[in-house]
N, C-alpha and C. Protein backbone atom coordinates (compact mmCIF):
# COMPACT_ATOMS: atom_id res chain seq x y z
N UNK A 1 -37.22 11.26 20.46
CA UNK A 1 -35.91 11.07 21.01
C UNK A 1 -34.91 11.72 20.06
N UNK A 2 -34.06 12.98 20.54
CA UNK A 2 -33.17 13.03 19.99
C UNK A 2 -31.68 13.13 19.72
N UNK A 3 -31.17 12.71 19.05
CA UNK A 3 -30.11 12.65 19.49
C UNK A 3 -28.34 13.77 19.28
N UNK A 4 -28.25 14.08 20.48
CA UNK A 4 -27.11 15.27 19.67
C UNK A 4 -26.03 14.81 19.08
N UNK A 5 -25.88 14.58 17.57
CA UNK A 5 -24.70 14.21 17.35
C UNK A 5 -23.26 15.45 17.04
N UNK A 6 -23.79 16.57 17.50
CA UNK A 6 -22.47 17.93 17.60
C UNK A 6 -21.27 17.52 18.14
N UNK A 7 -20.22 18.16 17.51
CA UNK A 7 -19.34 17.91 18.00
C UNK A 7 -18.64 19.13 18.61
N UNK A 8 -18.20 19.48 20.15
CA UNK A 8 -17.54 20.88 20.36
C UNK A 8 -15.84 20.74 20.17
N UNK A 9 -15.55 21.65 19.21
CA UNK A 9 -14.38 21.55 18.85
C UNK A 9 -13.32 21.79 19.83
N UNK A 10 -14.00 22.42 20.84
CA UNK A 10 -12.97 23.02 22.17
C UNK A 10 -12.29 21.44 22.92
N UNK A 11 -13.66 20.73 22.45
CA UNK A 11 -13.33 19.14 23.69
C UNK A 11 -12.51 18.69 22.78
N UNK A 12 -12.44 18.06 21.40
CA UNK A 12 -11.39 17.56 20.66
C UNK A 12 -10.29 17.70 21.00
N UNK A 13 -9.68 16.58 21.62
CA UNK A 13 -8.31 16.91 21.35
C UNK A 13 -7.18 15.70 20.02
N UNK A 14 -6.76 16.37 19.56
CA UNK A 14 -6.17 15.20 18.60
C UNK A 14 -4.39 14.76 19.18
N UNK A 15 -4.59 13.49 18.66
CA UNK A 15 -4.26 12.48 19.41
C UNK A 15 -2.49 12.44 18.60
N UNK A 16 -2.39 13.14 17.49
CA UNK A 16 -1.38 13.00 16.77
C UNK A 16 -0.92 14.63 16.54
N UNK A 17 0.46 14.38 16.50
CA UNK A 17 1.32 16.01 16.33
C UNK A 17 2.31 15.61 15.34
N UNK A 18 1.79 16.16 14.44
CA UNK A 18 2.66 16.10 12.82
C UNK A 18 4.09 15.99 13.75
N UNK A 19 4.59 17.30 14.36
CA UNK A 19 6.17 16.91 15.05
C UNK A 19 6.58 16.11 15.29
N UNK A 20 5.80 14.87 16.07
CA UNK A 20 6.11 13.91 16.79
C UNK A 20 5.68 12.23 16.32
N UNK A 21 5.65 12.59 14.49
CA UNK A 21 5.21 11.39 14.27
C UNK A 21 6.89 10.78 13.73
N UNK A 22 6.63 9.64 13.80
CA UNK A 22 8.25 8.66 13.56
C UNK A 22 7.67 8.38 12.35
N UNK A 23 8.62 8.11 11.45
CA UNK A 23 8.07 7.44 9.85
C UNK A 23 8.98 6.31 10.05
N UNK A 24 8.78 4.94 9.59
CA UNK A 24 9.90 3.90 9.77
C UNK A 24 10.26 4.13 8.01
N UNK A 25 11.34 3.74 8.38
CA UNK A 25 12.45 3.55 6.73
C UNK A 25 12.16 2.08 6.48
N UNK A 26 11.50 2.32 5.10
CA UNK A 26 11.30 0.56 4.84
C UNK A 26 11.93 0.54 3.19
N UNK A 27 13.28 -0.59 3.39
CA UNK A 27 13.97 -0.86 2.58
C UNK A 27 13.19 -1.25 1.17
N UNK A 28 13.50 -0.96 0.01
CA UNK A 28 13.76 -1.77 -1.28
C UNK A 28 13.64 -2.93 -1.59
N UNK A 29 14.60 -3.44 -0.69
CA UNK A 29 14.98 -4.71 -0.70
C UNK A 29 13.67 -5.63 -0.25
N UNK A 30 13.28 -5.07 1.05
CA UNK A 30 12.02 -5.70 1.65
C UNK A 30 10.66 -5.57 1.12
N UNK A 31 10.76 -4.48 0.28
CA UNK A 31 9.24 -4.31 -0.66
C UNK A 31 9.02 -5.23 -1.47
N UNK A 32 10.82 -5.43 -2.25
CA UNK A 32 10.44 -6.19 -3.57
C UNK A 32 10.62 -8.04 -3.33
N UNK A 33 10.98 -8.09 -1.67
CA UNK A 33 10.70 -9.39 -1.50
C UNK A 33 9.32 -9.62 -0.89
N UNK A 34 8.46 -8.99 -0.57
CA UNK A 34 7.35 -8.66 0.20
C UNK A 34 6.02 -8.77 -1.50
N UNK A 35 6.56 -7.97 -2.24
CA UNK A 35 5.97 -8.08 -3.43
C UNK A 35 5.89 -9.63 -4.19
N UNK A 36 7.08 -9.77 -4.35
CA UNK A 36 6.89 -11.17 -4.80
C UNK A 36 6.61 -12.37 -4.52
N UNK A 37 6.40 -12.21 -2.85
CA UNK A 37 6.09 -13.37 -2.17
C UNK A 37 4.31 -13.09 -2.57
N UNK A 38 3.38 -12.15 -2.57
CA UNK A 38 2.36 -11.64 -2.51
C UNK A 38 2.06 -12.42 -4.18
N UNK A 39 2.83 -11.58 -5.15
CA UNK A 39 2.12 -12.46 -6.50
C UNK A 39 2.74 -13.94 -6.84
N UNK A 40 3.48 -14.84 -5.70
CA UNK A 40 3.14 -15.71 -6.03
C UNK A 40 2.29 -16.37 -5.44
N UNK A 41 2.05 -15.99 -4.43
CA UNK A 41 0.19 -16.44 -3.77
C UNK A 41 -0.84 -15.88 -4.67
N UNK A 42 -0.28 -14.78 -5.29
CA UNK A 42 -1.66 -14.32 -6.13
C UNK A 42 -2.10 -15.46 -7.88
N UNK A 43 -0.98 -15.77 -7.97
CA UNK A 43 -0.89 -17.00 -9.03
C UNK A 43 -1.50 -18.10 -8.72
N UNK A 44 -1.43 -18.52 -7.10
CA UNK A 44 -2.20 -19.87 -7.14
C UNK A 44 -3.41 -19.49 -6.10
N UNK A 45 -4.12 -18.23 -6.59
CA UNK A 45 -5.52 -17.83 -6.05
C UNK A 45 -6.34 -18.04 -7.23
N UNK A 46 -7.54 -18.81 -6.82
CA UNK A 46 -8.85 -19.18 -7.47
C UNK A 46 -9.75 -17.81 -8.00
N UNK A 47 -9.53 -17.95 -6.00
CA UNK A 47 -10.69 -16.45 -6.10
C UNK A 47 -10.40 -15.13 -6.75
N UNK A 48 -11.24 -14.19 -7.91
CA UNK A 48 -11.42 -13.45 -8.40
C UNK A 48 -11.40 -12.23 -7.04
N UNK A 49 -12.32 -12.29 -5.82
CA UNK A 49 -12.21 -11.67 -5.05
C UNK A 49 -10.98 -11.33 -4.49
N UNK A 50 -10.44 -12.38 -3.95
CA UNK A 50 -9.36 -12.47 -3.18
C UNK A 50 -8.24 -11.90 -4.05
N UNK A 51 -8.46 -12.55 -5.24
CA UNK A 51 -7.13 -11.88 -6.39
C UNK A 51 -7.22 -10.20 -5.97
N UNK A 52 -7.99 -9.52 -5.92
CA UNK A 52 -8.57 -8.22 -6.09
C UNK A 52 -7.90 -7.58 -4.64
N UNK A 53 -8.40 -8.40 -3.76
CA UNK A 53 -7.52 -7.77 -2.36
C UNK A 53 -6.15 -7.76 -2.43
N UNK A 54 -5.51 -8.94 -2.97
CA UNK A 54 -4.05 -9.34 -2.97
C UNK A 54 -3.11 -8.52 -4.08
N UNK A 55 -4.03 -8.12 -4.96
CA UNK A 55 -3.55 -6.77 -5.94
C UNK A 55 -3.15 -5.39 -5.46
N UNK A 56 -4.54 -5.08 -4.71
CA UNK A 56 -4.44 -4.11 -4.06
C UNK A 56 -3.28 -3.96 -2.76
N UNK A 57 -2.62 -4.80 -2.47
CA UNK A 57 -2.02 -5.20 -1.27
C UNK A 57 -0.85 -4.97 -2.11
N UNK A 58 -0.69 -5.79 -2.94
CA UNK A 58 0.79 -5.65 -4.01
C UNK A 58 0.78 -4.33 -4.31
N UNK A 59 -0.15 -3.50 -5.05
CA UNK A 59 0.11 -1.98 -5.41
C UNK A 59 0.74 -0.87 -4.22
N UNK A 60 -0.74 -1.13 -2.99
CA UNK A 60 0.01 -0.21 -1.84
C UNK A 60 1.10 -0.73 -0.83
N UNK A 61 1.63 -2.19 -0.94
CA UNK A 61 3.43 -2.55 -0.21
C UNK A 61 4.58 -1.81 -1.36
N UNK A 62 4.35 -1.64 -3.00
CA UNK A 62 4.98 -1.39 -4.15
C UNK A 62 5.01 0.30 -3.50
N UNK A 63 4.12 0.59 -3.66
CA UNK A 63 3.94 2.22 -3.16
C UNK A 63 4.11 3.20 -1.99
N UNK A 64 5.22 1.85 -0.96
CA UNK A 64 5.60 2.46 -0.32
C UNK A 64 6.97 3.47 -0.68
N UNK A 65 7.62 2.79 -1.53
CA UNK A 65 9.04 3.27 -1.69
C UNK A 65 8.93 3.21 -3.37
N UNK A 66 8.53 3.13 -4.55
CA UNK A 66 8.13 3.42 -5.51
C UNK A 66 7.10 4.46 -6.05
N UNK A 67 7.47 5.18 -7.10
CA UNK A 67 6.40 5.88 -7.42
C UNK A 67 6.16 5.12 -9.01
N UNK A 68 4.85 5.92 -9.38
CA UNK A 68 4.62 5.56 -10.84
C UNK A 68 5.66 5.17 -11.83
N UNK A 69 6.52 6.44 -11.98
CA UNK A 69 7.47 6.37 -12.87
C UNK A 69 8.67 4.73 -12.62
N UNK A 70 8.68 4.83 -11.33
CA UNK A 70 9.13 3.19 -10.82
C UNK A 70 8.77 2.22 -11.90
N UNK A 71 7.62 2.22 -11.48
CA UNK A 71 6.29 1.09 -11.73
C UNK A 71 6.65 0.75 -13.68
N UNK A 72 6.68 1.79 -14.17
CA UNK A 72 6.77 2.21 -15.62
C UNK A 72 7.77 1.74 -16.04
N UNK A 73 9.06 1.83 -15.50
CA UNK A 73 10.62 1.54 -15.95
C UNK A 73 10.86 0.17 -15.50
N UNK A 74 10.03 -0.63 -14.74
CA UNK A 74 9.98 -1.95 -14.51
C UNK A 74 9.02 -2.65 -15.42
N UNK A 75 8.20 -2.14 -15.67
CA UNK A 75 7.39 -2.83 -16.62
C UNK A 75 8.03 -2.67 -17.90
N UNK A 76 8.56 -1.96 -18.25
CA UNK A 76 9.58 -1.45 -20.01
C UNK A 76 10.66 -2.29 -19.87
N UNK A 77 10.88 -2.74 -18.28
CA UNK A 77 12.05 -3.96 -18.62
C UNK A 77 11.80 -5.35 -18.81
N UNK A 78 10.56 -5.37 -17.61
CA UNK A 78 10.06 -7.00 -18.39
C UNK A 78 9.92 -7.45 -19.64
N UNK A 79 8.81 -6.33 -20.18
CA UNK A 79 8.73 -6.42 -21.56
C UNK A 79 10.15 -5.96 -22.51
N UNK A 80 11.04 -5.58 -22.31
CA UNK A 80 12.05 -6.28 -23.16
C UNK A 80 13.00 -7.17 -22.93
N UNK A 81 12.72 -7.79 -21.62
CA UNK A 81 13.54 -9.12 -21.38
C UNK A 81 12.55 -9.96 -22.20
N UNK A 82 10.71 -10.01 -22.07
CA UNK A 82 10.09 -10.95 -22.68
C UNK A 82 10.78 -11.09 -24.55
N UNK A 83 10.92 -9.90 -24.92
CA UNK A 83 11.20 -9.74 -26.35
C UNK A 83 12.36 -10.46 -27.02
């Protein structure tokens, strides 16, 4: 039995047109309340696993409207408010 898994590129049709995609504008404001609601559930998580998803969840909601250098100049402020 076998099976054809080919694909004819002629039948493809794709379903998305760079032109016609909408990007939504997602505020600042809503990341960094979206963020912090996230690590304080991540504070009263047990699970090691779950911590791990809920990280990852905090990094890519942070990474919508932040880049690295963000990430960097917020952390250089905690640590000198901690100081």
């Amino acid at each position: 039995m076998s099976d054809d898994l080919s694909i004819n590129p002629e039948e493809v049709e794709l379903s998305v047109d760079a032109a016609d995609e909408e990007f939504e504008e997602i505020s600042s404001d809503e990341v960094d309340r979206v963020v912090e609601a996230l690590e304080g559930i991540l504070a009263t998580v047990q699970s090691e696993n779950i911590q791990a998803h809920l990280e990852e969840a905090v990094n890519n909601i942070f990474a919508l409207v932040y880049d690295e250098e963000d990430l960097e100049a917020i952390e250089d402020e905690i640590q000198d408010e901690a100081a």
